[in-house]
C-alpha atoms as a PDB file:
ATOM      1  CA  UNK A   1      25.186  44.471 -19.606  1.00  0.00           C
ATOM      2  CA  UNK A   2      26.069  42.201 -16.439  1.00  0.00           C
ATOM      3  CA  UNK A   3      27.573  39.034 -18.165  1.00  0.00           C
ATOM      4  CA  UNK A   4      25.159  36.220 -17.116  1.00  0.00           C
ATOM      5  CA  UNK A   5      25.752  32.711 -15.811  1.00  0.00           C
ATOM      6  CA  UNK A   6      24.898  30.022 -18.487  1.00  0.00           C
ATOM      7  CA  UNK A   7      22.747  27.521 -16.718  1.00  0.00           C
ATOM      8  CA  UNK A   8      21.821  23.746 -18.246  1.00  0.00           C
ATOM      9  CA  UNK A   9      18.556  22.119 -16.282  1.00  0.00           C
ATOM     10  CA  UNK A  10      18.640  17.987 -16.245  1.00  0.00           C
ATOM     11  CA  UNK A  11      15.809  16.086 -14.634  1.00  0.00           C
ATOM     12  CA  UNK A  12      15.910  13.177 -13.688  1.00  0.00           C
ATOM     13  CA  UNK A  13      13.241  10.177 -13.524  1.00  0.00           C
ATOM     14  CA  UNK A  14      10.782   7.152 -14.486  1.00  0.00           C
ATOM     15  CA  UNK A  15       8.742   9.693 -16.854  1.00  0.00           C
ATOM     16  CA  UNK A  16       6.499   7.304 -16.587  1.00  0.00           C
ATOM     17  CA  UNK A  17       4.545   8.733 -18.768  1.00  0.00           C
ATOM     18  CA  UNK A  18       5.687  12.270 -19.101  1.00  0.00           C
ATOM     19  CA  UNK A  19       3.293  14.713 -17.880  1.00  0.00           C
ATOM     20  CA  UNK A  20       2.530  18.396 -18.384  1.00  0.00           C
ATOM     21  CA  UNK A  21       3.594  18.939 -14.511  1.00  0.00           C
ATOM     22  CA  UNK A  22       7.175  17.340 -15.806  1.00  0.00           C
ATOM     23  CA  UNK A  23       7.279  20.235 -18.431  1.00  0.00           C
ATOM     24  CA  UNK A  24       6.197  22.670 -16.272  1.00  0.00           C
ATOM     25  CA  UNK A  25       9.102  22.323 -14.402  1.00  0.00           C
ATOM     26  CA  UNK A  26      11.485  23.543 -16.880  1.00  0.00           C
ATOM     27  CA  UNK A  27       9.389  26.501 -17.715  1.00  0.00           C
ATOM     28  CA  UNK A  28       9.213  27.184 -13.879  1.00  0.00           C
ATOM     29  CA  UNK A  29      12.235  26.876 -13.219  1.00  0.00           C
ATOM     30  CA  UNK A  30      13.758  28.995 -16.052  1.00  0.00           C
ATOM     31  CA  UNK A  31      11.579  31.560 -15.051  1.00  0.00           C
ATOM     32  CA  UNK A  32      12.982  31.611 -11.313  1.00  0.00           C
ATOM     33  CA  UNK A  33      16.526  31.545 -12.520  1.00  0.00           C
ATOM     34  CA  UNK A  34      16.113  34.430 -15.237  1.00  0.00           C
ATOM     35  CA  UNK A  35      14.120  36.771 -12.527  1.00  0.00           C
ATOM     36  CA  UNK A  36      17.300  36.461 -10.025  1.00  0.00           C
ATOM     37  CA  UNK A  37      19.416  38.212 -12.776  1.00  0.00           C
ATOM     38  CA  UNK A  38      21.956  36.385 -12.226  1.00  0.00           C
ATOM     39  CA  UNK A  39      21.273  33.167 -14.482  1.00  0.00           C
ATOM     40  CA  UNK A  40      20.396  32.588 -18.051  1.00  0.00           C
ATOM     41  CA  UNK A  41      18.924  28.990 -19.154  1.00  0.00           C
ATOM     42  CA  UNK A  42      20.103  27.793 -22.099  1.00  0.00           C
ATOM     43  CA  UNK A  43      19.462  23.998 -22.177  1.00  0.00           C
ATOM     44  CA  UNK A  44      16.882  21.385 -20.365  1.00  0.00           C
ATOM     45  CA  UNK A  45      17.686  17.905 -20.798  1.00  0.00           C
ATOM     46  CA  UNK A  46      15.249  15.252 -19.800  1.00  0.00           C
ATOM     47  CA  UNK A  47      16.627  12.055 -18.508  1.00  0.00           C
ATOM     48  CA  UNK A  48      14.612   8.750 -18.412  1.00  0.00           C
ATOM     49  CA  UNK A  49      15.727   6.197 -15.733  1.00  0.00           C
ATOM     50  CA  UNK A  50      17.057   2.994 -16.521  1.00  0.00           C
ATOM     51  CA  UNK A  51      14.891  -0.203 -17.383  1.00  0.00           C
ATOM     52  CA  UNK A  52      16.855  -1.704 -14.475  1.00  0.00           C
ATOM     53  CA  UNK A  53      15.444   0.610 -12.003  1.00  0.00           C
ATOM     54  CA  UNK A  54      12.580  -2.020 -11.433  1.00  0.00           C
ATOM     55  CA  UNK A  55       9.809   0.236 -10.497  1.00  0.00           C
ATOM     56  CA  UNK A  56       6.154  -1.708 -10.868  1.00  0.00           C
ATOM     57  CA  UNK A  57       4.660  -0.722 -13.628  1.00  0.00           C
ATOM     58  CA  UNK A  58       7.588   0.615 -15.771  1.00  0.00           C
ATOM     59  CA  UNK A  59       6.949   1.138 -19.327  1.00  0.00           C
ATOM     60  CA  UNK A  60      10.093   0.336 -21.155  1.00  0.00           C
ATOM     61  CA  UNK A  61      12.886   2.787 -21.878  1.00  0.00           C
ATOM     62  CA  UNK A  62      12.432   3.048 -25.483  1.00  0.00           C
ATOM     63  CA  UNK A  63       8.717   3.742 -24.946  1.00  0.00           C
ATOM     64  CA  UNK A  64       9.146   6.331 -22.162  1.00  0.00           C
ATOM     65  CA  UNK A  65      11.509   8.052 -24.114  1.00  0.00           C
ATOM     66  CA  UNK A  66       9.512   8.084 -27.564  1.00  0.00           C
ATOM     67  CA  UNK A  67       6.869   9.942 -25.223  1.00  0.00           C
ATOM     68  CA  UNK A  68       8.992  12.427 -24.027  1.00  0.00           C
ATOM     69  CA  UNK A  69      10.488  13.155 -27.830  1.00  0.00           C
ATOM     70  CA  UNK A  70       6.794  13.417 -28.519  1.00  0.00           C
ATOM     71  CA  UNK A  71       6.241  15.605 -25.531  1.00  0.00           C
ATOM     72  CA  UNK A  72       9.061  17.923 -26.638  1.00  0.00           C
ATOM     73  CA  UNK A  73       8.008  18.726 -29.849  1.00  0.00           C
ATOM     74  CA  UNK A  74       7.157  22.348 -29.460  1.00  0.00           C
ATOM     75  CA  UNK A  75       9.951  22.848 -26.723  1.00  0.00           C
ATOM     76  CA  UNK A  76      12.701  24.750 -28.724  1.00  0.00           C
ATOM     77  CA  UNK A  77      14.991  24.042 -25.461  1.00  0.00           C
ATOM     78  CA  UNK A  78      14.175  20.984 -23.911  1.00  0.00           C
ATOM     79  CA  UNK A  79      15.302  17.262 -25.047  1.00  0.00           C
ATOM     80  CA  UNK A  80      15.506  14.227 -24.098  1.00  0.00           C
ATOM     81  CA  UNK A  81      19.064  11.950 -23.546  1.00  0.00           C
ATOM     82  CA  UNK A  82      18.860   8.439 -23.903  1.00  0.00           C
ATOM     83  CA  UNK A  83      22.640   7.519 -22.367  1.00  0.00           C
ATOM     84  CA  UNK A  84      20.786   6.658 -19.055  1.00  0.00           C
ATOM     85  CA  UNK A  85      18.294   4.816 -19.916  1.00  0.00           C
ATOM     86  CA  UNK A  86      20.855   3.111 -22.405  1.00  0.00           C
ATOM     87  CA  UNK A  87      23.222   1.722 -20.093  1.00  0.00           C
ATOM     88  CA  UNK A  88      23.586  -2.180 -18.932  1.00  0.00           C
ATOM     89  CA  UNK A  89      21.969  -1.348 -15.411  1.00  0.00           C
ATOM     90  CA  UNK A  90      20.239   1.697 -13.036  1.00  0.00           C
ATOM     91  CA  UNK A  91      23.025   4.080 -11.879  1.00  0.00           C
ATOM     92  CA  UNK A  92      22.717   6.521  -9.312  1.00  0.00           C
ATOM     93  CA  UNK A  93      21.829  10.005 -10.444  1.00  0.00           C
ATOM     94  CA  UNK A  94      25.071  11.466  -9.088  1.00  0.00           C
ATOM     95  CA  UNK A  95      26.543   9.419 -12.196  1.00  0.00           C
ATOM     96  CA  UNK A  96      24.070  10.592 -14.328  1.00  0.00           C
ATOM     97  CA  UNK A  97      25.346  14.181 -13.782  1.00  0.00           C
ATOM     98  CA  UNK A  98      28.741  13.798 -14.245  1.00  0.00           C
ATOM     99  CA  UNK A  99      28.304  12.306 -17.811  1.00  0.00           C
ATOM    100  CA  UNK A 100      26.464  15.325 -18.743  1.00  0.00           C
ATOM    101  CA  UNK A 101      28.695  17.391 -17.007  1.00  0.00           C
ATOM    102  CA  UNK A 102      31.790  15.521 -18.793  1.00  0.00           C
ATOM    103  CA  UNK A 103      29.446  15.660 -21.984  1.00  0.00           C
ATOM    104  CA  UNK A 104      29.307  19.710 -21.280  1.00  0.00           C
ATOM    105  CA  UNK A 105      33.505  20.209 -20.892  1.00  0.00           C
ATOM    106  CA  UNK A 106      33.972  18.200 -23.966  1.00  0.00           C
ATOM    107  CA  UNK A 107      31.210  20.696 -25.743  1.00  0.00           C
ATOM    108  CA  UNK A 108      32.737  23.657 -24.680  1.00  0.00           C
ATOM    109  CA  UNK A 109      35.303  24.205 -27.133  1.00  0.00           C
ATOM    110  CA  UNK A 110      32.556  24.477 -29.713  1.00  0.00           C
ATOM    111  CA  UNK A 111      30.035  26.619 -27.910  1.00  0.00           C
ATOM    112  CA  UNK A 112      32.943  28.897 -27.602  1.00  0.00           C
ATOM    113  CA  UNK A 113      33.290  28.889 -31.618  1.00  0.00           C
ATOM    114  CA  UNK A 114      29.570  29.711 -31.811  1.00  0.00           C
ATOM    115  CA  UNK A 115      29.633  31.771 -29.568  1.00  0.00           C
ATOM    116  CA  UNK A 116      32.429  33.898 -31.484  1.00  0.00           C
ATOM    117  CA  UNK A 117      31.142  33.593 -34.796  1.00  0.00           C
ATOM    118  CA  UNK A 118      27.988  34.887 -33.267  1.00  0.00           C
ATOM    119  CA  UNK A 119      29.464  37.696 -32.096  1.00  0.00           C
ATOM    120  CA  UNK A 120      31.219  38.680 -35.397  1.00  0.00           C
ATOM    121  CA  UNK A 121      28.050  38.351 -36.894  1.00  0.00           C
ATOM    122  CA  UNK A 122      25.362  41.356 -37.854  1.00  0.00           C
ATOM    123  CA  UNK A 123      22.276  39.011 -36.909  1.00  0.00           C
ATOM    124  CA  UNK A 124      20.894  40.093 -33.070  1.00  0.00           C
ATOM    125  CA  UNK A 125      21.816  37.793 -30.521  1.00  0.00           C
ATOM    126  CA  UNK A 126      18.222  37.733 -29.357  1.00  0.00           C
ATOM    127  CA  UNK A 127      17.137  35.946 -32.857  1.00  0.00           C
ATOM    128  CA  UNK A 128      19.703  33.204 -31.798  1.00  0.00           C
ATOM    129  CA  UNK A 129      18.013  30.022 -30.000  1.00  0.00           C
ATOM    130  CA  UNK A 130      21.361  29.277 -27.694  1.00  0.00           C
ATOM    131  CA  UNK A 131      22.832  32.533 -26.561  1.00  0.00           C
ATOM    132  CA  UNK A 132      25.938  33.745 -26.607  1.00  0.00           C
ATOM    133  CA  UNK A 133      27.531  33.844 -23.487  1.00  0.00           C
ATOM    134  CA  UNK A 134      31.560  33.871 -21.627  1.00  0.00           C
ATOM    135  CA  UNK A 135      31.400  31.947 -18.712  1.00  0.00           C
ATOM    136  CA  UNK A 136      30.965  28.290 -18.400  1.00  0.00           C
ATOM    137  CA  UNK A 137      27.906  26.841 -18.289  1.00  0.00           C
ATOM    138  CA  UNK A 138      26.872  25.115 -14.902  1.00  0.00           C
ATOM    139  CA  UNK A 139      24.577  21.978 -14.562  1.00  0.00           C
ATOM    140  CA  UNK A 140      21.892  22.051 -12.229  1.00  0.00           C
ATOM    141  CA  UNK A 141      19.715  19.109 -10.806  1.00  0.00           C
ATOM    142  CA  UNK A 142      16.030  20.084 -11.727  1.00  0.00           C
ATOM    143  CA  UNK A 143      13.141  18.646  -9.128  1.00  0.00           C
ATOM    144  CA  UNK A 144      10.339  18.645  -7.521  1.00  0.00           C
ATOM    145  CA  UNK A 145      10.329  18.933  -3.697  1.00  0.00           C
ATOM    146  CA  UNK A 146       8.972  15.311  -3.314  1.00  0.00           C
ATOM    147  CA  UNK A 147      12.598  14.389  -4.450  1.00  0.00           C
ATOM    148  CA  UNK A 148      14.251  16.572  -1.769  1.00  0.00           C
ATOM    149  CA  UNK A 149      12.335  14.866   0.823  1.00  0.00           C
ATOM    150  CA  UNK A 150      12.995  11.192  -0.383  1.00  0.00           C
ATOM    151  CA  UNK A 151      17.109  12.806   0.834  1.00  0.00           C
ATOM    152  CA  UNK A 152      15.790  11.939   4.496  1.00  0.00           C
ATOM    153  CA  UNK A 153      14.716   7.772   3.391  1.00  0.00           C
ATOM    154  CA  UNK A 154      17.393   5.802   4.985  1.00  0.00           C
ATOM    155  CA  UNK A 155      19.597   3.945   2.698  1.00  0.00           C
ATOM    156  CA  UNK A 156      18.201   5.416  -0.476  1.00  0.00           C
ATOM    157  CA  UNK A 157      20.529   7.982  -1.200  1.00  0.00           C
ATOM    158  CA  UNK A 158      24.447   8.182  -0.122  1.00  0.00           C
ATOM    159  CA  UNK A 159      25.328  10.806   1.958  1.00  0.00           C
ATOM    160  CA  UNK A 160      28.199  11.765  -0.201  1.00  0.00           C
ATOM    161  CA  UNK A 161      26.314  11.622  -3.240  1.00  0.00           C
ATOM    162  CA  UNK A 162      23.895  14.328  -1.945  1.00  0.00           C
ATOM    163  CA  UNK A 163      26.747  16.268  -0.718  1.00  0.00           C
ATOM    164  CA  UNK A 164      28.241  16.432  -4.495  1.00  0.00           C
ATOM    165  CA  UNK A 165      24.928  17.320  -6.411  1.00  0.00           C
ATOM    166  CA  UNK A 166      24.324  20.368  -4.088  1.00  0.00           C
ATOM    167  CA  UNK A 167      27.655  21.207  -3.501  1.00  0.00           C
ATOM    168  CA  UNK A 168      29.228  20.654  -7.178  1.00  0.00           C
ATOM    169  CA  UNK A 169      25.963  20.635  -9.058  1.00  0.00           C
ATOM    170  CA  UNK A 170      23.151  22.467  -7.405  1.00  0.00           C
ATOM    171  CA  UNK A 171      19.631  22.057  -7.463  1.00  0.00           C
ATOM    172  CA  UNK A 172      16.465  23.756  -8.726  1.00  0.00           C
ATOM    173  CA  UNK A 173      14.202  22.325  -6.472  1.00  0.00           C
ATOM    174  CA  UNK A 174      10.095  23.507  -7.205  1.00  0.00           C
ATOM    175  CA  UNK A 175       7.598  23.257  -4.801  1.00  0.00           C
ATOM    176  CA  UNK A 176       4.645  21.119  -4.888  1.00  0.00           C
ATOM    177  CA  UNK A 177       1.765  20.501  -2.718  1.00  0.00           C
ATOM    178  CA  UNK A 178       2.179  19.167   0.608  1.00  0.00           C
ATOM    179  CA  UNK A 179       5.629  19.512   0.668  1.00  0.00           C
ATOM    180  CA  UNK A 180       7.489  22.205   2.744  1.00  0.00           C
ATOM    181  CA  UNK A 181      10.895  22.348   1.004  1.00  0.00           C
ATOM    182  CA  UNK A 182      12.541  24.689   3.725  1.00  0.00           C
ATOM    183  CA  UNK A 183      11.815  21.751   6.298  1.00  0.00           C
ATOM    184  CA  UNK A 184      13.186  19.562   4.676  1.00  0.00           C
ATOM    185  CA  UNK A 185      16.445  21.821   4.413  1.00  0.00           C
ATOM    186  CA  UNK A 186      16.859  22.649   8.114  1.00  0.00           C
ATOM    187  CA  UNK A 187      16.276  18.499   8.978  1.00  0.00           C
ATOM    188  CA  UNK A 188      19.180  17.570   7.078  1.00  0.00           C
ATOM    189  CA  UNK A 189      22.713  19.177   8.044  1.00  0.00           C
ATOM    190  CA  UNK A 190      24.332  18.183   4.491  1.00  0.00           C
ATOM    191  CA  UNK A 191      21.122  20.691   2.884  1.00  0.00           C
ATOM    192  CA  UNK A 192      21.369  23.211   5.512  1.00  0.00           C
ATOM    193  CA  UNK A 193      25.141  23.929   4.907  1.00  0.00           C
ATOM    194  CA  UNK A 194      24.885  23.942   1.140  1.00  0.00           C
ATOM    195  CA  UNK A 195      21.288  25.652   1.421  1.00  0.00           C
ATOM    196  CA  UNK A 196      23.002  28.782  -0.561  1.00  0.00           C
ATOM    197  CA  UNK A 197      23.352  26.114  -3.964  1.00  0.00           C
ATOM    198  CA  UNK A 198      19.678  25.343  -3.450  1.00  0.00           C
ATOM    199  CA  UNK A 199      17.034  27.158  -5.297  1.00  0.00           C
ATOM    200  CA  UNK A 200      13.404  26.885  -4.209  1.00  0.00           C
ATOM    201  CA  UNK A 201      11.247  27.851  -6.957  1.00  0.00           C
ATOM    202  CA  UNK A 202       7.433  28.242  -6.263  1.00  0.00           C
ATOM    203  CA  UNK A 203       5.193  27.093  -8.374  1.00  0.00           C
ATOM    204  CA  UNK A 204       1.875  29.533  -8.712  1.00  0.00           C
ATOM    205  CA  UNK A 205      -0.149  26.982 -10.315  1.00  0.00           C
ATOM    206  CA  UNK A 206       0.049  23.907  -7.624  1.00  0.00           C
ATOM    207  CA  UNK A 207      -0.966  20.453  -8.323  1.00  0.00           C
ATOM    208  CA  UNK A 208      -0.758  16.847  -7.046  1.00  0.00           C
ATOM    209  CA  UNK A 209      -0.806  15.513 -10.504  1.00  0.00           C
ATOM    210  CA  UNK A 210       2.025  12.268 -10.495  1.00  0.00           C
ATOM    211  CA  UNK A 211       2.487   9.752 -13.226  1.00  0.00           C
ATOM    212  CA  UNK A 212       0.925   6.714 -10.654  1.00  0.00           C
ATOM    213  CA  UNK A 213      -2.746   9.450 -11.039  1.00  0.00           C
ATOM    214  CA  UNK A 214      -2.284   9.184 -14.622  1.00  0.00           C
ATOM    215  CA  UNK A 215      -1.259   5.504 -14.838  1.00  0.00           C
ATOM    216  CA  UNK A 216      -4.595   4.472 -12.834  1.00  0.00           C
ATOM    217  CA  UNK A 217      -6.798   6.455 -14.622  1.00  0.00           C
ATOM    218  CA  UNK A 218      -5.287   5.055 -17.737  1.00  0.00           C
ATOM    219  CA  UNK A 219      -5.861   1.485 -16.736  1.00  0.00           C
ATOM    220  CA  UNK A 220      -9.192   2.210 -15.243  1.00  0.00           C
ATOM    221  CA  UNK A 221     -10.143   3.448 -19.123  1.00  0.00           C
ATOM    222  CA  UNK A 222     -10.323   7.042 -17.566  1.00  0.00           C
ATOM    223  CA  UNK A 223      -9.940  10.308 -19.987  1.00  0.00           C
ATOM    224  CA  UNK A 224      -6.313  12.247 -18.752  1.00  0.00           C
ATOM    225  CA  UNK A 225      -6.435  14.874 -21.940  1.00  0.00           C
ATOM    226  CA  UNK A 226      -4.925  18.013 -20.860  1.00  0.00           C
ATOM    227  CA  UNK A 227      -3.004  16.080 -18.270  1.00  0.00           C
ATOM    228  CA  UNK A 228      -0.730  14.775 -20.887  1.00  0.00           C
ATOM    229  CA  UNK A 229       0.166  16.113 -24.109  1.00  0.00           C
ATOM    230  CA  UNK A 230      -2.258  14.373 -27.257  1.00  0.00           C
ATOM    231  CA  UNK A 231       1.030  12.551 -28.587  1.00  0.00           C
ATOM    232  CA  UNK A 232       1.614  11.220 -25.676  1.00  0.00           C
ATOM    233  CA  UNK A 233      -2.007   9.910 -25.127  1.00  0.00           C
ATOM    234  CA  UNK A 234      -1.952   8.482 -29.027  1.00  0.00           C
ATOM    235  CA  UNK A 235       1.208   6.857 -28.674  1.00  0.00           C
ATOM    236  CA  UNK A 236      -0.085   4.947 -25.499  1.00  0.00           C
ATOM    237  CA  UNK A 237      -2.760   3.813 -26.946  1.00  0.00           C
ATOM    238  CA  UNK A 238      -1.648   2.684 -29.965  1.00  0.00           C
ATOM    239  CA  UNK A 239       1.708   0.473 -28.003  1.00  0.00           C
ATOM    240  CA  UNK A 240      -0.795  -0.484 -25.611  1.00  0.00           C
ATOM    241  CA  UNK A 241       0.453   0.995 -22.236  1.00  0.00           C
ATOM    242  CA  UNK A 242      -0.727   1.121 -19.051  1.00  0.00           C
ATOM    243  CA  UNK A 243      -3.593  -0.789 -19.460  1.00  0.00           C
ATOM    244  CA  UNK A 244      -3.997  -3.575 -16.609  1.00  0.00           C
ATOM    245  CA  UNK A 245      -3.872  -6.836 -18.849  1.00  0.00           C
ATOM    246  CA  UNK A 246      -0.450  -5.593 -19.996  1.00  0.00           C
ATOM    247  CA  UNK A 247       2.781  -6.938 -18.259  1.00  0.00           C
END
């Protein structure tokens, strides 16, 4: 069997709330990468943005990332990492993938235990939740194709700093309506070179669904079940979010 290359997703964002299109992703996207043969997905880590990020309308961190814990529940392979939305002030996201990439060296010495005990073992690798696997595992940059696009906003992102997530990172970028990915590729020279470390997914089930959609229908007292998980919608209620009285 063709040894496959071990492949961690992190996203990146306000999760503001969480949605079911922020799940989707993952799922997605782990799909794309297993169909190339070439990858095998064996970690998504969510990453809420910093309270110091100062977008209107920010929940704070500690309640965006109860949502997403509640969000995750029946995910056996995503979680969420608080370090980000932990620290003194916003950081870029370059920063926020090399701590998890730091996080993943310092890991590796133990994955490489499991990994042999698991293969001394009699139980089936398949019944095992993290697979066993040789090489070391690479960090990708999960998002949607809005992000890609907000690459061309002057002075929002450094040009080096896009220049190390696709060329030392990678991205897993999946479409999304009204978005042409491959444009936005062939407009920007730094994309265009490192095009071969940038996946386009497509996404068969599109949708326009965005946290701001489910933050106004939330504050204009508007149902969004099946938009958001039931935890998510119970937890809101009961800290009060989103509701237009509440600063």
């Amino acid at each position: 069997m063709k040894c496959k290359i071990p492949v961690i997703l992190l996203a990146c964002g306000s999760f503001n709330p969480v949605t079911n299109m922020h799940l989707r992703l993952f799922e997605v996207a782990r799909d794309h990468l297993h169909q190339t043969g070439m990858y095998q997905v064996i970690e998504g880590i969510i990453s809420p943005v910093n309270d110091s990020y100062g977008k209107k309308d920010l929940a704070a961190a500690k309640h965006r990332v109860a949502m997403v814990q509640l969000a995750l529940q029946t995910s056996s392979w995503i979680r969420v990492d608080q370090w980000e939305s932990e620290q003194k002030e916003w950081i870029e996201t370059v920063k926020v993938l090399r701590h998890h990439y730091n996080e993943l060296l310092r890991s590796l010495p133990r994955r490489k235990e499991a990994t042999s005990s698991r293969a001394d073992s009699e139980i089936p690798t398949e019944d095992i939740a993290t697979p066993a696997y040789t090489a070391a595992p690479e960090l990708k940059l999960l998002c949607g194709a809005d992000v890609l696009k907000t690459f061309q906003t002057p002075n929002l992102w450094k040009d080096e700093h896009i220049q190390e997530i696709v060329e030392k990172f990678g991205l897993v970028c999946v479409s999304r309506a009204g978005h042409d990915p491959k444009q936005y590729i062939s407009e920007s020279a730094i994309l265009t070179h490192y095009q071969h470390n940038i996946h386009l997914v497509k996404n068969v089930v599109q949708s326009d669904l965005s946290a701001t959609a489910i933050r106004q229908a939330l504050c204009q007292g508007q149902s969004v079940k099946y938009l958001i998980p039931d935890s998510v919608i119970s937890y809101i209620k009961d800290h009060n979010l989103y509701l237009e009285e509440s600063k």
